[in-house]
C-alpha atoms as a PDB file:
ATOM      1  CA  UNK A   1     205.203  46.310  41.410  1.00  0.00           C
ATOM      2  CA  UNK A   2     206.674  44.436  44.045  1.00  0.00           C
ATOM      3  CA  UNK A   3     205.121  43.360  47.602  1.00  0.00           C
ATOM      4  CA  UNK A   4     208.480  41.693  49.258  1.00  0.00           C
ATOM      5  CA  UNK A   5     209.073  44.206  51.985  1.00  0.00           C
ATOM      6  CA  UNK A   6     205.384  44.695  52.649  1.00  0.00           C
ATOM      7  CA  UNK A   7     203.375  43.779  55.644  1.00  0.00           C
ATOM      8  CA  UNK A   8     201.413  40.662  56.457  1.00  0.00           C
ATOM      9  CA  UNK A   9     198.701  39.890  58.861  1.00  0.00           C
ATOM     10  CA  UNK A  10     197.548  36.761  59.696  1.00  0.00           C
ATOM     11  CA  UNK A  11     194.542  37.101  62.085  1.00  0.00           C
ATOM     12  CA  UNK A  12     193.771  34.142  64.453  1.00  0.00           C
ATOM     13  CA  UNK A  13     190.320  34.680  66.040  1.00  0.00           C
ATOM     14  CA  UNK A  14     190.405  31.400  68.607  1.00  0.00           C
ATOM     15  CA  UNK A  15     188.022  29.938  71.531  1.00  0.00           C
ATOM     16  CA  UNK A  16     189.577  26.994  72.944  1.00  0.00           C
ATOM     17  CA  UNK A  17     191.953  26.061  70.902  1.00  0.00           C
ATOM     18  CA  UNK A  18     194.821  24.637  72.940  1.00  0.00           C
ATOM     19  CA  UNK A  19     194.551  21.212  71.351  1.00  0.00           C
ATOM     20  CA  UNK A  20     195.131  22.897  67.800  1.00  0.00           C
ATOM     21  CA  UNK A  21     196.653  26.629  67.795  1.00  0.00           C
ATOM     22  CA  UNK A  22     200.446  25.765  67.996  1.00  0.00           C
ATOM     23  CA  UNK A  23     200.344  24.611  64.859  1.00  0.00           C
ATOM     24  CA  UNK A  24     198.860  27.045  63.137  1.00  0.00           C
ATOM     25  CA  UNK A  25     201.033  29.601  64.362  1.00  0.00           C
ATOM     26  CA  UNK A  26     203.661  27.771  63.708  1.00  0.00           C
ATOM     27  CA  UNK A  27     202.889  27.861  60.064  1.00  0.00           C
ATOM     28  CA  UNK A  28     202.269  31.669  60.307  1.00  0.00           C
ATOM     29  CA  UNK A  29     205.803  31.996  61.749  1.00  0.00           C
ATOM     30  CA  UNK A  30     207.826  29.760  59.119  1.00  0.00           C
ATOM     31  CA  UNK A  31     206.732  31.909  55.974  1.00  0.00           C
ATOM     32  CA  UNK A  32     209.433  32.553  53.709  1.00  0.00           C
ATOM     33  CA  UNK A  33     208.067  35.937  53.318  1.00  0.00           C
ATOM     34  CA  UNK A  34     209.704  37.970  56.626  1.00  0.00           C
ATOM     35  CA  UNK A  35     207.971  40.785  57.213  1.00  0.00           C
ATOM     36  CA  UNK A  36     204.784  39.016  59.149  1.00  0.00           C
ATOM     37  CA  UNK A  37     202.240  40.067  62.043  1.00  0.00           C
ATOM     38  CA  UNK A  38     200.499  37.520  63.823  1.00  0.00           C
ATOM     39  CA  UNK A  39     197.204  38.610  65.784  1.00  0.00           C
ATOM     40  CA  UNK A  40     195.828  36.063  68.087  1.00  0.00           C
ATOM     41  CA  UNK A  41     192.345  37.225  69.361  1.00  0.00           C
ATOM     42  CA  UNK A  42     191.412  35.004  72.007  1.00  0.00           C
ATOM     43  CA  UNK A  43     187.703  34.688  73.247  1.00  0.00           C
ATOM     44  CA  UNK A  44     187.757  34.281  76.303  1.00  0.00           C
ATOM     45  CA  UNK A  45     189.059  31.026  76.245  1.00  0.00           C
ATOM     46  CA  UNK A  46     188.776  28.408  79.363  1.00  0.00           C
ATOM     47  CA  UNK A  47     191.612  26.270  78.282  1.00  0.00           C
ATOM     48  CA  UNK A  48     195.430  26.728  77.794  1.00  0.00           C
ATOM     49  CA  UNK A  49     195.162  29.168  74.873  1.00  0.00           C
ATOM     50  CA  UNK A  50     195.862  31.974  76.522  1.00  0.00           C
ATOM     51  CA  UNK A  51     199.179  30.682  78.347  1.00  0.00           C
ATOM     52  CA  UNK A  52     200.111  29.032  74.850  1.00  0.00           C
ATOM     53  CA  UNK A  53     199.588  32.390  72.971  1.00  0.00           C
ATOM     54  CA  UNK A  54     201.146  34.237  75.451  1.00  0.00           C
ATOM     55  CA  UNK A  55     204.297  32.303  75.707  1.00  0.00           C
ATOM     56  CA  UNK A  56     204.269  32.747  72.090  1.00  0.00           C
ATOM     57  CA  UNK A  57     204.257  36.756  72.190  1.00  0.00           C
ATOM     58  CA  UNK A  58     206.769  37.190  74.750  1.00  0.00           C
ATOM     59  CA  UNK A  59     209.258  34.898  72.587  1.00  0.00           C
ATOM     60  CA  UNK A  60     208.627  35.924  69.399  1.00  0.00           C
ATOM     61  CA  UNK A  61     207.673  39.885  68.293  1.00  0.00           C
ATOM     62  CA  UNK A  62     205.487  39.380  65.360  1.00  0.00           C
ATOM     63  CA  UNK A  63     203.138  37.664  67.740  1.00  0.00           C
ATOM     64  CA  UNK A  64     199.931  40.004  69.296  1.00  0.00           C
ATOM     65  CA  UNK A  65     197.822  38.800  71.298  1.00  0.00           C
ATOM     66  CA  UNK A  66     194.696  39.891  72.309  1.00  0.00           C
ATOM     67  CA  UNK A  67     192.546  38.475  75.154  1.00  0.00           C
ATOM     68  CA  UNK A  68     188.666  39.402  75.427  1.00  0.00           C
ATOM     69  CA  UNK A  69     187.697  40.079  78.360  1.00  0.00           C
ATOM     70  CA  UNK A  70     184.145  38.007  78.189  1.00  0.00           C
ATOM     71  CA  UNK A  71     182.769  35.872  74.824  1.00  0.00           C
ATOM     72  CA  UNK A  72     181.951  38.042  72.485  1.00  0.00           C
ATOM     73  CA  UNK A  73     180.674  35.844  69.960  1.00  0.00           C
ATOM     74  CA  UNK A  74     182.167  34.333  67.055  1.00  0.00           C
ATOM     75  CA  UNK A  75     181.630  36.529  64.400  1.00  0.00           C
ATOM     76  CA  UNK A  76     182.586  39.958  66.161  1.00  0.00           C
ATOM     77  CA  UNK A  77     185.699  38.073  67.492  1.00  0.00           C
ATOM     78  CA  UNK A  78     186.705  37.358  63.612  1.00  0.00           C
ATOM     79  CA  UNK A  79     185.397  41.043  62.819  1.00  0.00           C
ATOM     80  CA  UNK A  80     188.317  42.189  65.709  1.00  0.00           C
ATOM     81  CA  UNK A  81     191.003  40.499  64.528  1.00  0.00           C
ATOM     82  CA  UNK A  82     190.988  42.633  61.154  1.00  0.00           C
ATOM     83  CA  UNK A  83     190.742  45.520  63.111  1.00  0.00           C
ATOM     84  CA  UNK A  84     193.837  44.920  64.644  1.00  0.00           C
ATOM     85  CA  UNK A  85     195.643  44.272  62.039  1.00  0.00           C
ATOM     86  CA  UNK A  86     198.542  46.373  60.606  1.00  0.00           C
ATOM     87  CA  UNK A  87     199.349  44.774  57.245  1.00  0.00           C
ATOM     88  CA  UNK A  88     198.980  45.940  53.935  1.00  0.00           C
ATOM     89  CA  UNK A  89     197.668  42.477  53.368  1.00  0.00           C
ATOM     90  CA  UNK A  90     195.360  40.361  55.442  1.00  0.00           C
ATOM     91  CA  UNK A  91     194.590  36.808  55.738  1.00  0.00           C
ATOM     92  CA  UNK A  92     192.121  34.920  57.963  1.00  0.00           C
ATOM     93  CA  UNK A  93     193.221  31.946  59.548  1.00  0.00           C
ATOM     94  CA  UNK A  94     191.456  29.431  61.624  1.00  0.00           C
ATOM     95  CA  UNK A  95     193.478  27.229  64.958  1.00  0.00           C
ATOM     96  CA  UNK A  96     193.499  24.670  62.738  1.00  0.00           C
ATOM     97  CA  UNK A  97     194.594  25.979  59.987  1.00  0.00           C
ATOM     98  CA  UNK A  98     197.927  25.051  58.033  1.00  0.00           C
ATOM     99  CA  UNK A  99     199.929  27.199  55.247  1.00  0.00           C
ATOM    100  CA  UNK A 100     202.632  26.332  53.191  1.00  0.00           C
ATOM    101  CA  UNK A 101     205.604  28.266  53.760  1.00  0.00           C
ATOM    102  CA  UNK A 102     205.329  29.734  50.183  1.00  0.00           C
ATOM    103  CA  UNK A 103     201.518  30.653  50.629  1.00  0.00           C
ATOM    104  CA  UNK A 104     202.544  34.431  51.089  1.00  0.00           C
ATOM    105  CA  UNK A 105     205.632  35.029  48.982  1.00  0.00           C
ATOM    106  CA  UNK A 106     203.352  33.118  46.685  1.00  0.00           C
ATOM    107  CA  UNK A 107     200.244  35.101  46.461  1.00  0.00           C
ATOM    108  CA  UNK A 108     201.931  38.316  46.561  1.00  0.00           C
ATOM    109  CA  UNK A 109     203.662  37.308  43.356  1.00  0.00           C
ATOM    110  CA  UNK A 110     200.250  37.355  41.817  1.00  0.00           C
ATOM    111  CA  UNK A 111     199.432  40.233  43.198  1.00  0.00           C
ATOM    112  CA  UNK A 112     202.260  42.088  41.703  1.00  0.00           C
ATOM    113  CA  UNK A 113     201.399  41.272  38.423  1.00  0.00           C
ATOM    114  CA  UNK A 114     197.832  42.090  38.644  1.00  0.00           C
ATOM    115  CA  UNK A 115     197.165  45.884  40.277  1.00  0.00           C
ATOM    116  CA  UNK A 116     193.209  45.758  40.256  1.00  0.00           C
ATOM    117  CA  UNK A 117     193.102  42.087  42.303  1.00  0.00           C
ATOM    118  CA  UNK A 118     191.548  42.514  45.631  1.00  0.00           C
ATOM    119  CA  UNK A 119     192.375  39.146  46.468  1.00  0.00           C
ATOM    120  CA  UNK A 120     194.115  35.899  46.181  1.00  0.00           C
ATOM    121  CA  UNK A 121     192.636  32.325  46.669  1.00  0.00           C
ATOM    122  CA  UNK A 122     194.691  29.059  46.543  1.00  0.00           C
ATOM    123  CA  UNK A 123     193.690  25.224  46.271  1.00  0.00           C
ATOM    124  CA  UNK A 124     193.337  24.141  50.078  1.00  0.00           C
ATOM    125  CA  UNK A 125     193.258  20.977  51.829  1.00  0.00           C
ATOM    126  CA  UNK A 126     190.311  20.042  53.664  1.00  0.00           C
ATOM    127  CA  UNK A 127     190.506  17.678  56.686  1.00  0.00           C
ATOM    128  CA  UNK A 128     187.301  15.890  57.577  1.00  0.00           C
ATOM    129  CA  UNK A 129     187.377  14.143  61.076  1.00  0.00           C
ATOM    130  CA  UNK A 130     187.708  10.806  60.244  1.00  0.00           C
ATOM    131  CA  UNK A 131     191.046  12.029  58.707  1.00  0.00           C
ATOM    132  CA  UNK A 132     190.240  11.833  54.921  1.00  0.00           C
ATOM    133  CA  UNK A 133     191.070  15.192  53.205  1.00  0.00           C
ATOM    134  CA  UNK A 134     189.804  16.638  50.033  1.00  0.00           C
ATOM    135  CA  UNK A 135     190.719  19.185  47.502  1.00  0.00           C
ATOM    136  CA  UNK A 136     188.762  20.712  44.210  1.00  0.00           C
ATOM    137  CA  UNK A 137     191.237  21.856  41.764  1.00  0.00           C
ATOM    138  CA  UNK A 138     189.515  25.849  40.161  1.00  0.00           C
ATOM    139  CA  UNK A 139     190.255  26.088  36.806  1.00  0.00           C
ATOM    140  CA  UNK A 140     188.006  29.011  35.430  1.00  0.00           C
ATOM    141  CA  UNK A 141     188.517  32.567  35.066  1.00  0.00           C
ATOM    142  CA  UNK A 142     185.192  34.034  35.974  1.00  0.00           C
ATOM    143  CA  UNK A 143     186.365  36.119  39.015  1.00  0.00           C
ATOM    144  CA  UNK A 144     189.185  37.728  36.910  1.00  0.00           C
ATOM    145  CA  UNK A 145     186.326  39.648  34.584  1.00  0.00           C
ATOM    146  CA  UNK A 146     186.142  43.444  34.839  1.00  0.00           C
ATOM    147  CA  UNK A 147     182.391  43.399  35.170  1.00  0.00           C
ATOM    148  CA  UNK A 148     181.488  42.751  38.561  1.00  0.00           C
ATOM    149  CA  UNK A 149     178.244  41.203  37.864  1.00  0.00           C
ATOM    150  CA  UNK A 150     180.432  38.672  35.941  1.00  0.00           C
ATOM    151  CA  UNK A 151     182.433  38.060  38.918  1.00  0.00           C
ATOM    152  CA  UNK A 152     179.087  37.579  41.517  1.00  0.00           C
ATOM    153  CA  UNK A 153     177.500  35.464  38.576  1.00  0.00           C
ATOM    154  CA  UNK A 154     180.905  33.120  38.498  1.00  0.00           C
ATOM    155  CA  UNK A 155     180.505  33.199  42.596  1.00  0.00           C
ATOM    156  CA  UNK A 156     177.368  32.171  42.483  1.00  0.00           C
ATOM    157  CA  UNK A 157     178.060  29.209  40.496  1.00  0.00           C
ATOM    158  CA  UNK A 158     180.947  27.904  42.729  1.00  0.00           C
ATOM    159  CA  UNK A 159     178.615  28.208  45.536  1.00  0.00           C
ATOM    160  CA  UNK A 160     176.459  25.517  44.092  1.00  0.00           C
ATOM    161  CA  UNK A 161     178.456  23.500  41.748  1.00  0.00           C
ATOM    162  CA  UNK A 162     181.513  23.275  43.913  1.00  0.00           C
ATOM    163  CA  UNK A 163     182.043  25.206  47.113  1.00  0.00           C
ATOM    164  CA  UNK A 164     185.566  23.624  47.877  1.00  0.00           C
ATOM    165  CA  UNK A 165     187.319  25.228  44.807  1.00  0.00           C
ATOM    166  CA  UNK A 166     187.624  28.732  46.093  1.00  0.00           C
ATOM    167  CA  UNK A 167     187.283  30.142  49.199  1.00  0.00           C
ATOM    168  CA  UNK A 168     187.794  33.747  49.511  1.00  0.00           C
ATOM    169  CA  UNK A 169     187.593  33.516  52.885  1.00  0.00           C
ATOM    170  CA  UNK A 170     190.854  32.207  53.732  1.00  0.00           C
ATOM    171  CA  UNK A 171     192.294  34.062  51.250  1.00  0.00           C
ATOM    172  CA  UNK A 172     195.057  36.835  50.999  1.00  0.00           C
ATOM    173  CA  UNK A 173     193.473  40.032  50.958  1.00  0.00           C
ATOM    174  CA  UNK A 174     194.222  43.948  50.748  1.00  0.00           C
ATOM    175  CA  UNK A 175     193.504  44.757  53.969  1.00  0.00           C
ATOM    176  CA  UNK A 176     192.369  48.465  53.802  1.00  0.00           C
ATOM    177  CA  UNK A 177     190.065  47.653  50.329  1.00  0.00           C
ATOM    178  CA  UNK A 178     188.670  44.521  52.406  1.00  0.00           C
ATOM    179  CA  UNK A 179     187.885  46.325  55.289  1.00  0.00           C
ATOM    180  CA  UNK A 180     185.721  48.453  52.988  1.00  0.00           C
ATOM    181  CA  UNK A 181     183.285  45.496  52.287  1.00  0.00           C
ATOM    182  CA  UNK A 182     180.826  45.135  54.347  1.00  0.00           C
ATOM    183  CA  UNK A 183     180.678  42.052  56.090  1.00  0.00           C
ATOM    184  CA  UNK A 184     176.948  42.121  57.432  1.00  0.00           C
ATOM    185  CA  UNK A 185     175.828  40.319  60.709  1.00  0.00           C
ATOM    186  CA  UNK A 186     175.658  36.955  61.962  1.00  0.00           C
ATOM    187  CA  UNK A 187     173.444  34.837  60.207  1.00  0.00           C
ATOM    188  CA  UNK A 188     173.175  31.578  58.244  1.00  0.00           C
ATOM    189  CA  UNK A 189     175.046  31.123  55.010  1.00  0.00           C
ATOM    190  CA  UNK A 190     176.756  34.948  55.940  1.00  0.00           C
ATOM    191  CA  UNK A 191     180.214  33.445  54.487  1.00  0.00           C
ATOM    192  CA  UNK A 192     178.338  32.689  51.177  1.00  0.00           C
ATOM    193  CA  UNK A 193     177.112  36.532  51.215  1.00  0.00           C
ATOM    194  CA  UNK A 194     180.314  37.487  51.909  1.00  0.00           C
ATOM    195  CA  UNK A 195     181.732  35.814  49.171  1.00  0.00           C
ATOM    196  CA  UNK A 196     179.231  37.523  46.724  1.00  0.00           C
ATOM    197  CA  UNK A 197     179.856  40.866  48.278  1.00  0.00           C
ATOM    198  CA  UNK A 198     183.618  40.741  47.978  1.00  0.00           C
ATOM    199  CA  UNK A 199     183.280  39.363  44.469  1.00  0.00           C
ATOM    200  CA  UNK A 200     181.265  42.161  43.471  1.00  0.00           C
ATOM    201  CA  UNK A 201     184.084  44.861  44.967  1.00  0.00           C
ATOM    202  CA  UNK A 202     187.511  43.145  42.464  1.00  0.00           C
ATOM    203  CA  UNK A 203     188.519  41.111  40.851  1.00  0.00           C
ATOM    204  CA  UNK A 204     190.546  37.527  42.570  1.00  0.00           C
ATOM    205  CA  UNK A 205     193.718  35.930  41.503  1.00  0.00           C
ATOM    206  CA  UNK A 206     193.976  32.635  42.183  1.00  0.00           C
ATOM    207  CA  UNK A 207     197.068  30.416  42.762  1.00  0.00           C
ATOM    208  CA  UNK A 208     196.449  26.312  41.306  1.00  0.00           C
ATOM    209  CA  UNK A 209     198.771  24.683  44.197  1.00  0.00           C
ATOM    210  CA  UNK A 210     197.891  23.233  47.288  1.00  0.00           C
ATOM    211  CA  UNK A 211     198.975  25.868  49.672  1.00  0.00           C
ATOM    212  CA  UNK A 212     196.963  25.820  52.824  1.00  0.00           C
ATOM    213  CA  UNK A 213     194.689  23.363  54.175  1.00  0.00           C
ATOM    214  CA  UNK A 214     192.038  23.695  57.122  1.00  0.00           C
ATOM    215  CA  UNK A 215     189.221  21.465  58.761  1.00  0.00           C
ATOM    216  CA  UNK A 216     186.058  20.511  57.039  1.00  0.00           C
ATOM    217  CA  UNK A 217     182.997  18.854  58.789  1.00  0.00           C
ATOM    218  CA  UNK A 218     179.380  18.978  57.233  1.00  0.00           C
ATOM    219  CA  UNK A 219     177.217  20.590  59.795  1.00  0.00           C
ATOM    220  CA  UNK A 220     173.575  20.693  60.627  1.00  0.00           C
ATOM    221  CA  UNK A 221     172.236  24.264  59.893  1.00  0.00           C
ATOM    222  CA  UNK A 222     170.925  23.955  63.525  1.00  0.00           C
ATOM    223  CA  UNK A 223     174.399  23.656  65.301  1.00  0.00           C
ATOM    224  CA  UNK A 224     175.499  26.515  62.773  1.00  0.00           C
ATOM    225  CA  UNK A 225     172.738  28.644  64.070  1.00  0.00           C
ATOM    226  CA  UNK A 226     173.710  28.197  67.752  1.00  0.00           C
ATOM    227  CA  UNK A 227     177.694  28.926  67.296  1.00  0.00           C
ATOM    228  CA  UNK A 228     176.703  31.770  65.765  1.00  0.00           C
ATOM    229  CA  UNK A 229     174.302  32.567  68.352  1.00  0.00           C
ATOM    230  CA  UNK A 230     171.481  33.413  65.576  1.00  0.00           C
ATOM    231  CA  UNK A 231     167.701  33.089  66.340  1.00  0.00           C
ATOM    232  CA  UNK A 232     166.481  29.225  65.500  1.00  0.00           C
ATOM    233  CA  UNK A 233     163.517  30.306  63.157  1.00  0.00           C
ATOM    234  CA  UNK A 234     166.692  31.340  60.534  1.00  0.00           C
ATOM    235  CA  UNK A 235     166.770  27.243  59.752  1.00  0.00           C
ATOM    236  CA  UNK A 236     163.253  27.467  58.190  1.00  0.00           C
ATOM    237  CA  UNK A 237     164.178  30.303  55.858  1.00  0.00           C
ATOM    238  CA  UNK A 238     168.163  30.703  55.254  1.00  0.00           C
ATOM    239  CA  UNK A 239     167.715  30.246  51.816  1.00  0.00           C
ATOM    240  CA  UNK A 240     165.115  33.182  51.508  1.00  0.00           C
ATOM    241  CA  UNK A 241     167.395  35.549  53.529  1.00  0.00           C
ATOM    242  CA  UNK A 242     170.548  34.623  51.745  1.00  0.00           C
ATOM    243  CA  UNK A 243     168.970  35.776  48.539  1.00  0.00           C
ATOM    244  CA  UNK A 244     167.340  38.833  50.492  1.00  0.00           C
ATOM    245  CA  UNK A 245     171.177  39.838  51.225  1.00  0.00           C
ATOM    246  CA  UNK A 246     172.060  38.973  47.609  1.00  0.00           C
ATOM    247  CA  UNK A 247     169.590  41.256  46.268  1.00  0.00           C
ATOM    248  CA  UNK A 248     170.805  43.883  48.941  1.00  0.00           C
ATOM    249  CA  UNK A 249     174.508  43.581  48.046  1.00  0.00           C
ATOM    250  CA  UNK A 250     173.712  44.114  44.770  1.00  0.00           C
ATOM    251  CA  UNK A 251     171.625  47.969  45.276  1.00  0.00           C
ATOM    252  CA  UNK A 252     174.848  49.005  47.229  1.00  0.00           C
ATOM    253  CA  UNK A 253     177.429  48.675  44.264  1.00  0.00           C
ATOM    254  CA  UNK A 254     177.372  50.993  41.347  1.00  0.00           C
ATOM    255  CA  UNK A 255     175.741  49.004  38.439  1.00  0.00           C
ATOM    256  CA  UNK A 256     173.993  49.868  35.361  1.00  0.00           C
ATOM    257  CA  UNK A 257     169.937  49.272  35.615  1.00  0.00           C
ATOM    258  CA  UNK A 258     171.292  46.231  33.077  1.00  0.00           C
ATOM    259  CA  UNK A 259     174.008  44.459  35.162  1.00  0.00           C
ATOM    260  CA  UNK A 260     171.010  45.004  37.877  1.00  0.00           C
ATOM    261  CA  UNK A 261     168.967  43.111  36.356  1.00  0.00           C
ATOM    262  CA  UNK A 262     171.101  40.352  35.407  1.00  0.00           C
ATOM    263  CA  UNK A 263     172.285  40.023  39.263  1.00  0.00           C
ATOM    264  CA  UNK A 264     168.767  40.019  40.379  1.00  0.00           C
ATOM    265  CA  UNK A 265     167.905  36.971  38.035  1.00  0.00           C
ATOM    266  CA  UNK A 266     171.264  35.345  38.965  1.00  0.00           C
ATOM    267  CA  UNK A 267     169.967  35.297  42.476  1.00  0.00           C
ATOM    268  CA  UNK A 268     166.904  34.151  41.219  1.00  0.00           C
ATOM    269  CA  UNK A 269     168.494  31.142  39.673  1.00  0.00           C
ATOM    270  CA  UNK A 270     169.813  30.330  42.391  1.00  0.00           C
ATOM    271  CA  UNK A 271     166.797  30.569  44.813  1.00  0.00           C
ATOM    272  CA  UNK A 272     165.211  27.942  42.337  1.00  0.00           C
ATOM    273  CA  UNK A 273     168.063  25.993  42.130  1.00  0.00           C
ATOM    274  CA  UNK A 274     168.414  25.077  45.821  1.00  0.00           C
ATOM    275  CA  UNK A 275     165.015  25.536  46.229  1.00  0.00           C
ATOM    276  CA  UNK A 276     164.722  22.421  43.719  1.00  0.00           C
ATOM    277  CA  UNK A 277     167.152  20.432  45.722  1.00  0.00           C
ATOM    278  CA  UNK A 278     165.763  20.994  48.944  1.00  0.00           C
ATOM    279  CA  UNK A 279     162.312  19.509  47.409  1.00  0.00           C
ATOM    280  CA  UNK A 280     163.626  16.480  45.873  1.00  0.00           C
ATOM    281  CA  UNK A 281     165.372  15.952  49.196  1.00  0.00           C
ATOM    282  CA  UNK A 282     162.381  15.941  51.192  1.00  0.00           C
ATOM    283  CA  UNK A 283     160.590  14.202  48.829  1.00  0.00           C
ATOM    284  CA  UNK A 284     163.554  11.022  48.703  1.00  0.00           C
ATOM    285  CA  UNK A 285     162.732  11.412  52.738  1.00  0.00           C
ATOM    286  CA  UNK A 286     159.112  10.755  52.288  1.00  0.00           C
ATOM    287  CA  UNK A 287     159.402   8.125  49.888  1.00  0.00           C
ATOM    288  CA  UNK A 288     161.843   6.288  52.068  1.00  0.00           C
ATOM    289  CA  UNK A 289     159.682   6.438  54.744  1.00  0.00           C
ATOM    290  CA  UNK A 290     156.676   5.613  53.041  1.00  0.00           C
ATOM    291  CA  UNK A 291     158.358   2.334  52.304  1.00  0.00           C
ATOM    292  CA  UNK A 292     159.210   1.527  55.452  1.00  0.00           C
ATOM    293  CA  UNK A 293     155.811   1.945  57.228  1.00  0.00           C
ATOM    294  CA  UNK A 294     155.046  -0.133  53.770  1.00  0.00           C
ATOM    295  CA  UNK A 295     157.282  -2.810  55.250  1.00  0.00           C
ATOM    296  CA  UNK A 296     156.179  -2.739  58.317  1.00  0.00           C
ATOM    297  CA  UNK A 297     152.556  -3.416  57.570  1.00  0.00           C
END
């Protein structure tokens, strides 16, 4: 089967982004692959964004833009650029994103050769702000199994061993299976149960080449909690409601009372896992400090 002639959305969800947006959709725009719709939803922005985007639209029709008319928040802003969308495929992109101009006519290649593929992920650049950039090169083939629980187990295991590798959330998607997946409500380590959710629903292709690249800055779970406008008291007990949503994700799909059980003691794992880390953490903390008052004495 062949994509060429079909459809692609890029959705932009922005606030402020004037510094950073004419790039991205600049990237969006030079695609090899023609048949492209750009949807810039724009929340409420103070800045130039909205002149920039619109300047954009009027010269260029595979540009939408969408203005809110007050904040909405963050993650119904992303939710409404998806709704928006037209394509057959879908891909999320951020205002600082950047794409090859292969990334589409790439990924749709794999997606022609592979019907059941809900997705496609590709190695990405990450730009920290002191202008280093990383990559993490995926290798496996976890998230190509037919057995979903096979999928969320390999999922899982990114999550913790290498987050970097894969991101399905700037991926290419099918739009209408996507939308299908529910996408839950704001809350701390959401993209993580998002990830799981969307592994359990297909199977991902995956492309090995550097094809897009976005901006990466480590974050205090505190700042995270007030972009996305989540109560405070989430800090204390992410972990516990990550694997709450987990276990969730995992009633709504159609397993066997076996794959069940293997899920629910995947996310069990993992609740130890970081658990573990979080202690020995703390407890490096203490023991630091305890040498310093030590010192001090």
């Amino acid at each position: 089967m062949s994509f060429a002639d079909s459809l692609v959305s890029v959705g932009v969800p922005v606030f402020n982004g004037a510094a950073r947006i004419e790039g991205t959709i600049r990237a969006v725009l030079a695609q090899d692959h023609q048949n492209l719709e750009l949807v810039i939803c724009d929340n409420a922005s103070t800045d130039r964004t909205e002149e920039i985007c619109r300047d954009w639209a009027a010269s260029d029709p595979r540009v939408v833009y969408h203005r809110q008319p007050e904040n909405i928040g963050q993650f119904p802003n992303f939710a409404d650029a998806i709704r928006r969308a037209r394509g057959v495929f879908y891909r999320w992109a951020g205002d600082d994103n950047w794409l090859a101009p292969t990334y589409v006519s790439r990924c749709l290649e794999v997606f022609a050769a592979d019907e059941r593929l809900l997705l496609v992920t590709t190695q990405q650049a990450y730009a920290a702000p002191d202008g280093s950039t990383r990559t993490a090169p995926y290798t496996g083939t976890g998230y190509l199994a037919d057995d979903p629980v096979d999928r969320f187990a390999e999922c899982l295991r990114m999550l913790n061993e290498d987050p970097l590798a894969m991101d399905p959330l700037y991926s290419l998607m099918r739009r209408e299976r996507i939308m299908r997946v529910d996408r839950g409500r704001a809350m701390l380590r959401e993209d993580e149960i998002y990830a799981a959710r969307m592994a359990l629903a297909g199977p991902w292709g995956h492309v090995p080449e550097v094809l897009a690249g976005r901006g990466w800055e480590v974050q205090q779970q505190g700042d995270i909690a007030r972009k996305l406008g989540v109560p405070a008291w989430q800090v204390r007990v992410a972990l516990l409601l990550q694997c709450r949503e987990l276990l969730r994700a995992l009633g709504e799909v159609g397993l066997t009372p076996a794959q069940r059980r293997r899920g629910r003691a995947l996310v069990a794992r993992m609740y130890l896992r970081r658990h573990g880390v979080t202690a020995v953490r703390r407890g490096r903390k203490l023991m630091a400090t305890t040498r310093l008052l030590g010192a001090g004495r």
